[in-house]
PDB file of N, CA and C in Angstrom:
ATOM      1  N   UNK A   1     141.982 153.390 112.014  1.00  0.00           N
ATOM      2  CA  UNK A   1     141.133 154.546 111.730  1.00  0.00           C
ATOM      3  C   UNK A   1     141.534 155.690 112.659  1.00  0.00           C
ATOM      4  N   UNK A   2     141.847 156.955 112.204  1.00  0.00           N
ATOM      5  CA  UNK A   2     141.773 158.143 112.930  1.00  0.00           C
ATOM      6  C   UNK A   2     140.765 158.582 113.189  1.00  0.00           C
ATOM      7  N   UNK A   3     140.762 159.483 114.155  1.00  0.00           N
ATOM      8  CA  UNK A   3     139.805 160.562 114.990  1.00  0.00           C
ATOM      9  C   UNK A   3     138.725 160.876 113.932  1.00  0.00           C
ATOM     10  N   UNK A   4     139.144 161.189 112.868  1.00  0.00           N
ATOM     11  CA  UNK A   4     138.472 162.517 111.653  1.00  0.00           C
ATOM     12  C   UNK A   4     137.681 161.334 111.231  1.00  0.00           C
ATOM     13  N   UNK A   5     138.347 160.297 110.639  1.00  0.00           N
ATOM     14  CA  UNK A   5     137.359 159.212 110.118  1.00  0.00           C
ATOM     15  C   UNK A   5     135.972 158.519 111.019  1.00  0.00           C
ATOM     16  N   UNK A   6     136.730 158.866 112.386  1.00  0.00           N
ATOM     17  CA  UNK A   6     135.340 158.314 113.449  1.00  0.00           C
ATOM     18  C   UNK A   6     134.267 159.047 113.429  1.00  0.00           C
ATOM     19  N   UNK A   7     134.780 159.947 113.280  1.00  0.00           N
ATOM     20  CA  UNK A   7     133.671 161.467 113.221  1.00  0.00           C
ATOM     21  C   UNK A   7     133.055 161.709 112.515  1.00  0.00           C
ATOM     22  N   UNK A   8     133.712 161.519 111.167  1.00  0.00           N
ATOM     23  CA  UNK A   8     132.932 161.655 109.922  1.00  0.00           C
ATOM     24  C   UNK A   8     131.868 160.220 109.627  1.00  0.00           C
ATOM     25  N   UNK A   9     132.283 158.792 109.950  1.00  0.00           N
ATOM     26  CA  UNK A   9     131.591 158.048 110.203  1.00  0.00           C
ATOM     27  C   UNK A   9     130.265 158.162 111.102  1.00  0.00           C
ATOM     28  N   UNK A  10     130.301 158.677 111.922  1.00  0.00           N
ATOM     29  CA  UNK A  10     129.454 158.987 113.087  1.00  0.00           C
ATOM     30  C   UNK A  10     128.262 159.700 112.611  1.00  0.00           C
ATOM     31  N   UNK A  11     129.068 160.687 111.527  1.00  0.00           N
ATOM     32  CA  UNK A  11     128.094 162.082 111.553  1.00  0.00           C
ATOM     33  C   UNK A  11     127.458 161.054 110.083  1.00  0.00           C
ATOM     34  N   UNK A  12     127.825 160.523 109.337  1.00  0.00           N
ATOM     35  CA  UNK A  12     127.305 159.648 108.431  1.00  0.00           C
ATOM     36  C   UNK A  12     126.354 159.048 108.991  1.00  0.00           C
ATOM     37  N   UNK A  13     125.944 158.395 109.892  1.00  0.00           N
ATOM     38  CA  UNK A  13     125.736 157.173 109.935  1.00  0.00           C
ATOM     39  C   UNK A  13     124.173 158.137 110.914  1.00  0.00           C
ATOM     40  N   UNK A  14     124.534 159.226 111.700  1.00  0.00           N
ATOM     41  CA  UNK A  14     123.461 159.801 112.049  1.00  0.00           C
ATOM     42  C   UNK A  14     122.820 160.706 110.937  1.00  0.00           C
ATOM     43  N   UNK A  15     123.546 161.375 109.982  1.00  0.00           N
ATOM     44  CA  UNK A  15     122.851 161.635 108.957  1.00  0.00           C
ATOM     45  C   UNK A  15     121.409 160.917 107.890  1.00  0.00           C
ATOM     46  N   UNK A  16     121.931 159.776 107.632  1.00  0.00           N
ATOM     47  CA  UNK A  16     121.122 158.232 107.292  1.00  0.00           C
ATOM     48  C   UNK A  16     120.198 158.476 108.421  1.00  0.00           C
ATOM     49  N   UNK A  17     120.518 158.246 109.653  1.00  0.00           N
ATOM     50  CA  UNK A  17     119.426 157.793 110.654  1.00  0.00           C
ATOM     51  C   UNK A  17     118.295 159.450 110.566  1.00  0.00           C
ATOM     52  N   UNK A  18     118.708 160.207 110.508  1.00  0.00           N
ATOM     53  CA  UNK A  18     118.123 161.332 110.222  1.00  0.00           C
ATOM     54  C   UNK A  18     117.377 161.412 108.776  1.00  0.00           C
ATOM     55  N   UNK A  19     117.620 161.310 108.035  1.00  0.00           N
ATOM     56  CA  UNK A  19     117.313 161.484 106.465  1.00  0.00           C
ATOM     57  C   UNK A  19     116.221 160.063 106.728  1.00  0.00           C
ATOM     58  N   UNK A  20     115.969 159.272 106.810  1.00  0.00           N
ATOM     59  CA  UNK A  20     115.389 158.208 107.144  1.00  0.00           C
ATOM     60  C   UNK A  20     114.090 158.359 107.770  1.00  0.00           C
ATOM     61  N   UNK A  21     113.753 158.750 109.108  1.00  0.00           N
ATOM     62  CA  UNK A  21     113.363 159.299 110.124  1.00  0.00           C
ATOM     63  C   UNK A  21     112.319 160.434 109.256  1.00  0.00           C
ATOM     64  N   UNK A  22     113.093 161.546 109.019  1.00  0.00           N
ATOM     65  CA  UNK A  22     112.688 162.516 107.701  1.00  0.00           C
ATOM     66  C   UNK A  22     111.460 162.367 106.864  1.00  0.00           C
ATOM     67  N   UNK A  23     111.968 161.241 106.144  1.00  0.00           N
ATOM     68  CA  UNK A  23     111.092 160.578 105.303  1.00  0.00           C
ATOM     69  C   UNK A  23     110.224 160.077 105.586  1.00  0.00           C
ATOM     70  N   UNK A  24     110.074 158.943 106.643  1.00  0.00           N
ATOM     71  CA  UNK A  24     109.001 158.312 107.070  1.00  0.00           C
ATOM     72  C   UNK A  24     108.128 159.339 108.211  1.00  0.00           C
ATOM     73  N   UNK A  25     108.241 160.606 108.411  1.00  0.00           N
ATOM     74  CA  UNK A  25     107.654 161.469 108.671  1.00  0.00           C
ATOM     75  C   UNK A  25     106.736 162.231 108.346  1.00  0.00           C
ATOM     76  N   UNK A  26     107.626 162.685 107.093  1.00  0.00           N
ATOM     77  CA  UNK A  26     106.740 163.193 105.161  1.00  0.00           C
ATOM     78  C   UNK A  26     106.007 162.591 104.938  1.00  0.00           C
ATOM     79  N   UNK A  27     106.084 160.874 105.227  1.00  0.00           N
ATOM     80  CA  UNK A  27     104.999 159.760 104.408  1.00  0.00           C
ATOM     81  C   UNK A  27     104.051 159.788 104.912  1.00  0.00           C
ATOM     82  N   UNK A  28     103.977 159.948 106.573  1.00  0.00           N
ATOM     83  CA  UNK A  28     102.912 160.089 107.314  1.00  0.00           C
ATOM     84  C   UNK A  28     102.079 160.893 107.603  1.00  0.00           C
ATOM     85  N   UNK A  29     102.784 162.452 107.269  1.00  0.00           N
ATOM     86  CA  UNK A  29     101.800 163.239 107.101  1.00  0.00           C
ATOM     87  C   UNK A  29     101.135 163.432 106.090  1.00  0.00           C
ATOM     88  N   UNK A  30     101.443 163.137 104.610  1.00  0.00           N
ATOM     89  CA  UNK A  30     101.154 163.128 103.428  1.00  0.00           C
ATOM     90  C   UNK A  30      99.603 161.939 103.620  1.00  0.00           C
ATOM     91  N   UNK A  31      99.879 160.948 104.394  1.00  0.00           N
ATOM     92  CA  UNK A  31      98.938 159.745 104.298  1.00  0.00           C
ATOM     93  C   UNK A  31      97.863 160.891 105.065  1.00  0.00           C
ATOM     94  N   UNK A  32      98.222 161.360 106.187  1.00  0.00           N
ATOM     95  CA  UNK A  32      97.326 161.441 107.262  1.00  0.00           C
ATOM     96  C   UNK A  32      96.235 163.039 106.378  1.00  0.00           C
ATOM     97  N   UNK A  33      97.327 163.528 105.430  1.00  0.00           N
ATOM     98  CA  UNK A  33      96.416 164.419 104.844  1.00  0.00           C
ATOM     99  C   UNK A  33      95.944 164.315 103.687  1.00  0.00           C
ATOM    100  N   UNK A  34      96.098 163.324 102.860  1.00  0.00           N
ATOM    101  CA  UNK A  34      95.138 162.665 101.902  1.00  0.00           C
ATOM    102  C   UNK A  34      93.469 161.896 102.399  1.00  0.00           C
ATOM    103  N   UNK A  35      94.229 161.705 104.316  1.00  0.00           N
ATOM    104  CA  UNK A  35      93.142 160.872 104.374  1.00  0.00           C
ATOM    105  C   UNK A  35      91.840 161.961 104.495  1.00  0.00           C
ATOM    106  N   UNK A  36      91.981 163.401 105.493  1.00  0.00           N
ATOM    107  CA  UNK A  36      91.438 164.572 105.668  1.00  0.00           C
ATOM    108  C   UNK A  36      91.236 165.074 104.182  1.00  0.00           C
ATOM    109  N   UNK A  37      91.653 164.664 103.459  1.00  0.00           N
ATOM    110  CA  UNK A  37      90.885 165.786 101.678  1.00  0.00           C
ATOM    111  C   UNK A  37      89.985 164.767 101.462  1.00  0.00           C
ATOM    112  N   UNK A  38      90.164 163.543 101.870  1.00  0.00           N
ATOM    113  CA  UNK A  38      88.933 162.580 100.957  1.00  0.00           C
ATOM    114  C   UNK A  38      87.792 162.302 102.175  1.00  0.00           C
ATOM    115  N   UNK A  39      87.749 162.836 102.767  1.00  0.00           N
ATOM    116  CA  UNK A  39      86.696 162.917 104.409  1.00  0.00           C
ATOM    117  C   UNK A  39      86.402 164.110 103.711  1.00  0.00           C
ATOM    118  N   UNK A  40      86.738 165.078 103.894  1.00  0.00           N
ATOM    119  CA  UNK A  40      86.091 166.464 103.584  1.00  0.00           C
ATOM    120  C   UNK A  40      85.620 165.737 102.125  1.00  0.00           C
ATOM    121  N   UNK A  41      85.959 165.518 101.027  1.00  0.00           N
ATOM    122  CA  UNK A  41      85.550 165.667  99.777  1.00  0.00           C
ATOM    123  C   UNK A  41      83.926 164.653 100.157  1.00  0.00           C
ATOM    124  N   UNK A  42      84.492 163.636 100.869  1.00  0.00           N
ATOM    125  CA  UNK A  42      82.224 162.933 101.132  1.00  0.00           C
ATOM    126  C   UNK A  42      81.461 163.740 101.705  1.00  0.00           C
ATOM    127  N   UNK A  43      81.944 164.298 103.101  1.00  0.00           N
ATOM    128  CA  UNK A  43      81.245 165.559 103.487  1.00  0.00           C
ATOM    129  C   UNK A  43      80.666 166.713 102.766  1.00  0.00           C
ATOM    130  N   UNK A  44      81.358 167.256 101.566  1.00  0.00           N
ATOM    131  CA  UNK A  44      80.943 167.895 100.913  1.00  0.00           C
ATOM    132  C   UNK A  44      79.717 167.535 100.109  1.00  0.00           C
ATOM    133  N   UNK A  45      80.210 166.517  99.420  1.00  0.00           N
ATOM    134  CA  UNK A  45      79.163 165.605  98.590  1.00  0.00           C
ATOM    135  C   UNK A  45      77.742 165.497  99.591  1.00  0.00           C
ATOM    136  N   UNK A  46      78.150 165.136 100.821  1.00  0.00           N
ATOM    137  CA  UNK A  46      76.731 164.405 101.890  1.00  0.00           C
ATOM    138  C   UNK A  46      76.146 166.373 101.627  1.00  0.00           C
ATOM    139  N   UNK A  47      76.531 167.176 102.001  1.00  0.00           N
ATOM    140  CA  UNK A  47      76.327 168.775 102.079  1.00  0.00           C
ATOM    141  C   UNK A  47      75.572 168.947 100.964  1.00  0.00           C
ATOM    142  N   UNK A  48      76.188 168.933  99.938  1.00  0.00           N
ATOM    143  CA  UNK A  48      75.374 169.132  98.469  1.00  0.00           C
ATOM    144  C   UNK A  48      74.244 168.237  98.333  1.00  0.00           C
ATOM    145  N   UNK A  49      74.221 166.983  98.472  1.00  0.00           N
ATOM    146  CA  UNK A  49      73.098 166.147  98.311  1.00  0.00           C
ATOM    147  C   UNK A  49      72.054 166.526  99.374  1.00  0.00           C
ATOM    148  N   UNK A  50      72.115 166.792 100.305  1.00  0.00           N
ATOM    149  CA  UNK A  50      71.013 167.643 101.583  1.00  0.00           C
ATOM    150  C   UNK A  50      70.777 168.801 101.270  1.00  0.00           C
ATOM    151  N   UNK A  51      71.439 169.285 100.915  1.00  0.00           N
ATOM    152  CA  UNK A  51      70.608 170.880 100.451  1.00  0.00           C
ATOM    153  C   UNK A  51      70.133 170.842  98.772  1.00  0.00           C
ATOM    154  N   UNK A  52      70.131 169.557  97.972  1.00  0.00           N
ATOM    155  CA  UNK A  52      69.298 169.994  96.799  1.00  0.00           C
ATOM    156  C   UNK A  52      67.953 168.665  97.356  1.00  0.00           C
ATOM    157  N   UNK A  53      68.064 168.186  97.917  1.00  0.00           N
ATOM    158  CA  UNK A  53      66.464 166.830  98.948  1.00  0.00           C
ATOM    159  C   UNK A  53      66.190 168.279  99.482  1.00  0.00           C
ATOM    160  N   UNK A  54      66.878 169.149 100.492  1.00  0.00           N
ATOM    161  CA  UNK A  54      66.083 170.481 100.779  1.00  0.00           C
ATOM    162  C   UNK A  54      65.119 170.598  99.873  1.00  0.00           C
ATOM    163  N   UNK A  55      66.158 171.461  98.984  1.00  0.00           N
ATOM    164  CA  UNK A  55      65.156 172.273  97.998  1.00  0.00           C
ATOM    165  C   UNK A  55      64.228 172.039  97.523  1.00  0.00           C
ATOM    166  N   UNK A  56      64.188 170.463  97.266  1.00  0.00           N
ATOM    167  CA  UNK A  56      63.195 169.698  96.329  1.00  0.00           C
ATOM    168  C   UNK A  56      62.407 169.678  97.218  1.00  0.00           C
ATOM    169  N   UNK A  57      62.170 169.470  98.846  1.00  0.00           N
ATOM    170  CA  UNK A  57      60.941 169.594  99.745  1.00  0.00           C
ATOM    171  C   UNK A  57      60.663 170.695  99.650  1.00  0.00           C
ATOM    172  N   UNK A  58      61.541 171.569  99.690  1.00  0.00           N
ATOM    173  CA  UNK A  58      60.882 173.013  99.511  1.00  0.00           C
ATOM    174  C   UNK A  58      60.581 173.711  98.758  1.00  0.00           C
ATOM    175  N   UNK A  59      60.287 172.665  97.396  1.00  0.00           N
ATOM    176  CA  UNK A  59      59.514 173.201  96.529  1.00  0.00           C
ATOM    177  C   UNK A  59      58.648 172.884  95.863  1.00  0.00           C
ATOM    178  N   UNK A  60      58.152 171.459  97.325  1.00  0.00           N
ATOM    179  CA  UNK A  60      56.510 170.637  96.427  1.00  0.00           C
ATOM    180  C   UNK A  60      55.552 171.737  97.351  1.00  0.00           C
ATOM    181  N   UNK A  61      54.188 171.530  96.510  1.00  0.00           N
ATOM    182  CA  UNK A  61      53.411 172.434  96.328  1.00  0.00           C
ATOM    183  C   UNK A  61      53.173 172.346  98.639  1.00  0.00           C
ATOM    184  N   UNK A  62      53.174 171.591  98.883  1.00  0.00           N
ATOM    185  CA  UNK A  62      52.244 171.118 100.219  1.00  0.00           C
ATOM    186  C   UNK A  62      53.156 171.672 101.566  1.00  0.00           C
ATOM    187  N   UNK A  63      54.310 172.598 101.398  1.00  0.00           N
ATOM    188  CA  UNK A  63      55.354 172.784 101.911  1.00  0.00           C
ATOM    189  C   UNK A  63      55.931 173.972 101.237  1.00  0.00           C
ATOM    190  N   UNK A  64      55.774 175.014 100.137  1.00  0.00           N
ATOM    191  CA  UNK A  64      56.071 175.733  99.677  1.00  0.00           C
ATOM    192  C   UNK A  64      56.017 177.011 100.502  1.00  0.00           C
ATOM    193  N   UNK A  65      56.934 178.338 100.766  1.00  0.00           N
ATOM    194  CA  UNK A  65      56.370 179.235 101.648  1.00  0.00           C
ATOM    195  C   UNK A  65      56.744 179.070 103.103  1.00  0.00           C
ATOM    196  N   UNK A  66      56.684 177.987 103.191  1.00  0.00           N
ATOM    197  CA  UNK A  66      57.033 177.348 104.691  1.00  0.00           C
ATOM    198  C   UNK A  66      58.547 177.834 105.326  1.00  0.00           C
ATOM    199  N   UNK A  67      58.186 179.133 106.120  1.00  0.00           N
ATOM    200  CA  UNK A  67      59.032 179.425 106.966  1.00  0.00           C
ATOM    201  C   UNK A  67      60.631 178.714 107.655  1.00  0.00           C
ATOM    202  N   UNK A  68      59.773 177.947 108.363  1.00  0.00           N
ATOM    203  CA  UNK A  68      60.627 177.007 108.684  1.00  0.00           C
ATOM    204  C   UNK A  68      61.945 176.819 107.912  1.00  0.00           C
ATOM    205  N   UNK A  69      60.977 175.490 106.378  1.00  0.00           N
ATOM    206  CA  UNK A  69      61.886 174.840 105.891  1.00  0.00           C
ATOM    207  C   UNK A  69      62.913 175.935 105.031  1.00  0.00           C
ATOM    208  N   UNK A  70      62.108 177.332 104.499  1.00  0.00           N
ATOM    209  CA  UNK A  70      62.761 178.204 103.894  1.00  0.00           C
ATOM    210  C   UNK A  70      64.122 178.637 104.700  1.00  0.00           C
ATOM    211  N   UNK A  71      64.031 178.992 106.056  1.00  0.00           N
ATOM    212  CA  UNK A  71      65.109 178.869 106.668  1.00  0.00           C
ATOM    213  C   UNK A  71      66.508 177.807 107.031  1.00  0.00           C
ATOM    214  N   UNK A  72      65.767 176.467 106.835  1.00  0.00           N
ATOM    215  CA  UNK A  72      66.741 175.813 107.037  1.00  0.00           C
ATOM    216  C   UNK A  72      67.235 175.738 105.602  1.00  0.00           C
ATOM    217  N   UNK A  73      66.568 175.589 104.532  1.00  0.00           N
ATOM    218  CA  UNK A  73      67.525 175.628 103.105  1.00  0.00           C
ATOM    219  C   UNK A  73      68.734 176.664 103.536  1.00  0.00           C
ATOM    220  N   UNK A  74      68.319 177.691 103.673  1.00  0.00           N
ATOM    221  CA  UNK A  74      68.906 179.175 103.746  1.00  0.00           C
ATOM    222  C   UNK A  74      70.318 178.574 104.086  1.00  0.00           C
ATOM    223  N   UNK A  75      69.936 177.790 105.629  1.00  0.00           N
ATOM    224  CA  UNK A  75      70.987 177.735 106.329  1.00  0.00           C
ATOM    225  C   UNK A  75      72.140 176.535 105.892  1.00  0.00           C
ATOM    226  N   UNK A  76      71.473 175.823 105.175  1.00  0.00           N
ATOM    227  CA  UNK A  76      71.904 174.501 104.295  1.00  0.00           C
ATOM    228  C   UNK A  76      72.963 174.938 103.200  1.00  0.00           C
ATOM    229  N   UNK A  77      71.985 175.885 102.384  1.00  0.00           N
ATOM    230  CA  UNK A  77      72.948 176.781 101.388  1.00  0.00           C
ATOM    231  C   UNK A  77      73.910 177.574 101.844  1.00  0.00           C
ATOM    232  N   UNK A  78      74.546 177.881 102.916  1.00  0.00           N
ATOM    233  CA  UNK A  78      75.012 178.726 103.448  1.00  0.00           C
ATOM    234  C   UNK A  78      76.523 177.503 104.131  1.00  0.00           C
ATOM    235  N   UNK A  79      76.164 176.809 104.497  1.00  0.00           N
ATOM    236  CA  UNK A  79      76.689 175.977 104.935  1.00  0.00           C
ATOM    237  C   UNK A  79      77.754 174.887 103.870  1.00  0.00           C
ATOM    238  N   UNK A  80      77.145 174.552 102.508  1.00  0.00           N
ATOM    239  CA  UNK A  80      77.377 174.597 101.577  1.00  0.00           C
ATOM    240  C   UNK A  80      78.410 175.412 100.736  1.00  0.00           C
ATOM    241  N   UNK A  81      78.142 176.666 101.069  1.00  0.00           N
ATOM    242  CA  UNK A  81      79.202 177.454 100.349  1.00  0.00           C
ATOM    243  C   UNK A  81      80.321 177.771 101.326  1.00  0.00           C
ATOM    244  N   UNK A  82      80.372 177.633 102.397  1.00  0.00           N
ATOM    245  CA  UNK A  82      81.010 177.506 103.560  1.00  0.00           C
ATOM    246  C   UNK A  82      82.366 176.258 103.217  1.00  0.00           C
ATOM    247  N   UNK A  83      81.822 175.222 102.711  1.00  0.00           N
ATOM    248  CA  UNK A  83      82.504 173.683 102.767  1.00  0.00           C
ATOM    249  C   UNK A  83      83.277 174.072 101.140  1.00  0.00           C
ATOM    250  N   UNK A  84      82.667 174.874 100.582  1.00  0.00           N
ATOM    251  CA  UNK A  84      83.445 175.488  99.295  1.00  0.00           C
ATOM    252  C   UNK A  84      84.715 175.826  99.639  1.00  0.00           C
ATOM    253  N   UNK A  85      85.314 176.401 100.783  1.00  0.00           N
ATOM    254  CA  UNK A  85      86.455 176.819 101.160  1.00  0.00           C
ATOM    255  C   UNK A  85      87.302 175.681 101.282  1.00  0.00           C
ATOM    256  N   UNK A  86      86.816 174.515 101.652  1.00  0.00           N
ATOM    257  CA  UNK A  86      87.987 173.400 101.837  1.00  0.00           C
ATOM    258  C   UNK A  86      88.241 173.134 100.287  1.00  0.00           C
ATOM    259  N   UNK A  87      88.571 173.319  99.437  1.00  0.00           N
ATOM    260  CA  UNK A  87      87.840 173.081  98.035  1.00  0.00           C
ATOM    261  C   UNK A  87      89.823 172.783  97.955  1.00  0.00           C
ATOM    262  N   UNK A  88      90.353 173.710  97.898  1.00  0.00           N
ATOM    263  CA  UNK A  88      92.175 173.147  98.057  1.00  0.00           C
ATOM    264  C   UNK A  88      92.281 172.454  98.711  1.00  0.00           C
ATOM    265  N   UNK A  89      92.088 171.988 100.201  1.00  0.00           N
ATOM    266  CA  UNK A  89      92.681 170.548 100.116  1.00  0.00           C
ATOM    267  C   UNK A  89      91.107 169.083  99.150  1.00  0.00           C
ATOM    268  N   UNK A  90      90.268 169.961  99.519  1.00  0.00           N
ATOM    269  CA  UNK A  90      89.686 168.168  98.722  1.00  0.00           C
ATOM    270  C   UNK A  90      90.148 168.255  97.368  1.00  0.00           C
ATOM    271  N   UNK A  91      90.655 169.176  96.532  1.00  0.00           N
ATOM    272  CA  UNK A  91      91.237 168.865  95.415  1.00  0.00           C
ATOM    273  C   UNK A  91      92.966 168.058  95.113  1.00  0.00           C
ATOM    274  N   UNK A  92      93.192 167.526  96.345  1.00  0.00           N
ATOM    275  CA  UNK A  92      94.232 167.237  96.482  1.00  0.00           C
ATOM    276  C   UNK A  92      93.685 165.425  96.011  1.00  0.00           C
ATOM    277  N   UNK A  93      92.647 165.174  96.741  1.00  0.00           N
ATOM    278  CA  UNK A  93      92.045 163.696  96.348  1.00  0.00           C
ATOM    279  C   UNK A  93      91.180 163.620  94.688  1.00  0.00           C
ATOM    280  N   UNK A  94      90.670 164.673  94.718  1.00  0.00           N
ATOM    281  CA  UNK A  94      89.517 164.562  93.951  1.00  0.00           C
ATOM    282  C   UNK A  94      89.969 164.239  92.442  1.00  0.00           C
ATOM    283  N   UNK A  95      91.346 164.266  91.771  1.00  0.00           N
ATOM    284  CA  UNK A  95      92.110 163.493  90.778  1.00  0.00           C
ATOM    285  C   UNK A  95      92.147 161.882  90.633  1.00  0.00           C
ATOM    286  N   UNK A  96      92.412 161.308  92.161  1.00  0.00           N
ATOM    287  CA  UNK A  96      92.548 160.019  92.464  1.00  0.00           C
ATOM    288  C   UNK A  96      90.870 159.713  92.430  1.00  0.00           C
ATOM    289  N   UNK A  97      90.149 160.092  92.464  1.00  0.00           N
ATOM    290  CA  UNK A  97      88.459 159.305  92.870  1.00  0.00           C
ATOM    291  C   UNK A  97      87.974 158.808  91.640  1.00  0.00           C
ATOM    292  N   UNK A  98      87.176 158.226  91.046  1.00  0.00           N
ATOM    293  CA  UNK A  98      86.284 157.309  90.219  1.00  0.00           C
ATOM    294  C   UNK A  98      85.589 158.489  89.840  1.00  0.00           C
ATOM    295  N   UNK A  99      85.430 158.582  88.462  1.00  0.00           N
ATOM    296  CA  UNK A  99      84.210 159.457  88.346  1.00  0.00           C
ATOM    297  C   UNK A  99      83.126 159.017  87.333  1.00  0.00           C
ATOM    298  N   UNK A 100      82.411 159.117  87.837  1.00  0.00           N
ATOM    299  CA  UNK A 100      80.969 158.007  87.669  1.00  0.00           C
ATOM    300  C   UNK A 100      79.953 158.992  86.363  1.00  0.00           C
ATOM    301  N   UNK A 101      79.258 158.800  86.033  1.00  0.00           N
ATOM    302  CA  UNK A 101      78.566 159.705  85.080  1.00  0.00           C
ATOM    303  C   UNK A 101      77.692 160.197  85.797  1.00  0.00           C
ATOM    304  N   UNK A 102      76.691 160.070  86.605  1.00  0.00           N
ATOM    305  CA  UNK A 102      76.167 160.639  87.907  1.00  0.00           C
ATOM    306  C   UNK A 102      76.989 161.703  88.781  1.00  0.00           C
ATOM    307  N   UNK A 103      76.718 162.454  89.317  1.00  0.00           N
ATOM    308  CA  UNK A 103      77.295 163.731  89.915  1.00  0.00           C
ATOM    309  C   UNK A 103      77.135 163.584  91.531  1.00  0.00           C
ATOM    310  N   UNK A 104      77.520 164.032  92.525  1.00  0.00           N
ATOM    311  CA  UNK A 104      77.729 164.008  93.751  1.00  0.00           C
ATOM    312  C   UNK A 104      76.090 164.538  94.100  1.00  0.00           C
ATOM    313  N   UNK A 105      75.354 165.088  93.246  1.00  0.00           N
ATOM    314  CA  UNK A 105      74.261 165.425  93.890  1.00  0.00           C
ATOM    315  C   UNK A 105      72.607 164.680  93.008  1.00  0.00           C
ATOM    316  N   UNK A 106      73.321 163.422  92.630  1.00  0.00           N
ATOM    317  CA  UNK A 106      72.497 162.619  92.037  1.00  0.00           C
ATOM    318  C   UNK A 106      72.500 161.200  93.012  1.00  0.00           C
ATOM    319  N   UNK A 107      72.613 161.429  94.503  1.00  0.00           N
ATOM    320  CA  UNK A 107      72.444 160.432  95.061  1.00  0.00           C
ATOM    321  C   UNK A 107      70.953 160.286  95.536  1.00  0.00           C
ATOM    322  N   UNK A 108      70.138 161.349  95.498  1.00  0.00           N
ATOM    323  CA  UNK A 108      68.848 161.338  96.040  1.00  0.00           C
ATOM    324  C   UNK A 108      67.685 160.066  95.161  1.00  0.00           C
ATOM    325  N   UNK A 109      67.324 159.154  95.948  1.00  0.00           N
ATOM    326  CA  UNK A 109      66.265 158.542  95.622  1.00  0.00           C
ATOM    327  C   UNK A 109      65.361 158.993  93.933  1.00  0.00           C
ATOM    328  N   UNK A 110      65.311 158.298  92.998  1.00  0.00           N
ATOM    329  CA  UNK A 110      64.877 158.743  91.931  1.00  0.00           C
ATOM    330  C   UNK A 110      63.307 158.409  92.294  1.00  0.00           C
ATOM    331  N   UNK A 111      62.959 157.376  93.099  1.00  0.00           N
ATOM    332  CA  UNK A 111      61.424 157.116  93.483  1.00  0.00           C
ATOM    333  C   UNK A 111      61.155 158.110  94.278  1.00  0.00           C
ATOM    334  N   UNK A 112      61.514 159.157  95.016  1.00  0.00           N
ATOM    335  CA  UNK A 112      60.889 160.290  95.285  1.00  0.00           C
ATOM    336  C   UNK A 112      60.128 161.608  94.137  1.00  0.00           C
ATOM    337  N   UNK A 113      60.852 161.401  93.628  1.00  0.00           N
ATOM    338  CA  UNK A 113      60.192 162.444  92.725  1.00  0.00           C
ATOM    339  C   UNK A 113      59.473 162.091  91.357  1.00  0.00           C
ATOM    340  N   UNK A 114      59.601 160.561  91.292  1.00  0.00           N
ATOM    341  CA  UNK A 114      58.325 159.926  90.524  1.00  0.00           C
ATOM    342  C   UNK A 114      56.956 159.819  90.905  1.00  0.00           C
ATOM    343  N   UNK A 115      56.863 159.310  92.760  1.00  0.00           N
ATOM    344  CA  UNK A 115      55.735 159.233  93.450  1.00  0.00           C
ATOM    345  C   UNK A 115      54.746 159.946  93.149  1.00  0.00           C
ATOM    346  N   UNK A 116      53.514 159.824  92.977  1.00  0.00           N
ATOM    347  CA  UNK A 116      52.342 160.635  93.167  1.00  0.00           C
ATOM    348  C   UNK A 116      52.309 161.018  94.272  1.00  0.00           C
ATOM    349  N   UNK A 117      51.643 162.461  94.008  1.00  0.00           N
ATOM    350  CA  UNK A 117      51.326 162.912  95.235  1.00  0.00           C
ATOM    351  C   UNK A 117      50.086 162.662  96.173  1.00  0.00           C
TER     352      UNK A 117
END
């Protein structure tokens, strides 16, 4: 083997080790940011399901008006449209998820709002 062939071997063989390396780099960030869209995408869901249990307290008769809770909706809803912005990456998961006939904001207790008052 000549010089040129060692070289070119060399630069082969670190190329592979490079291109390799590369890849299992890509894979890992790809994993590590699928795992961040489907965290944000429950968060969102937990967000939406707390601010419509808000609303619904804040809009039985015994609690209506109420300062307070009117403010924290406010701040609930606000917060809410806030988590709207991650909306590109959780749409990166939200293809891969189960989708159930129930909606992300149909997790609230159905015996709450049957109860007598």
């Amino acid at each position: 083997m000549n010089r040129l062939e060692i070289i070119l071997s060399a630069m082969l063989v670190l190329s592979i080790v490079l291109n390799i390396g590369l890849i299992a780099y890509a894979r890992a960030v790809v994993i590590r940011i699928l795992s961040i869209s489907e965290e944000l995408y429950d968060l969102q869901r937990m967000v939406g399901t707390f601010t419509n249990h808000l609303q619904a307290v804040y809009e039985l008769d015994s609690f209506y008006g109420d300062e307070t809770l009117r403010g924290l909706l406010e701040h609930a809803i606000s917060f809410n449209d806030q988590m709207d912005t991650f909306d590109y990456i959780i749409s990166l998961t939200e293809a891969d998820t189960p989708t159930t006939e129930e909606g992300p904001d149909d997790d609230t207790p159905q015996e709450e709002e049957t109860r007598p008052a």
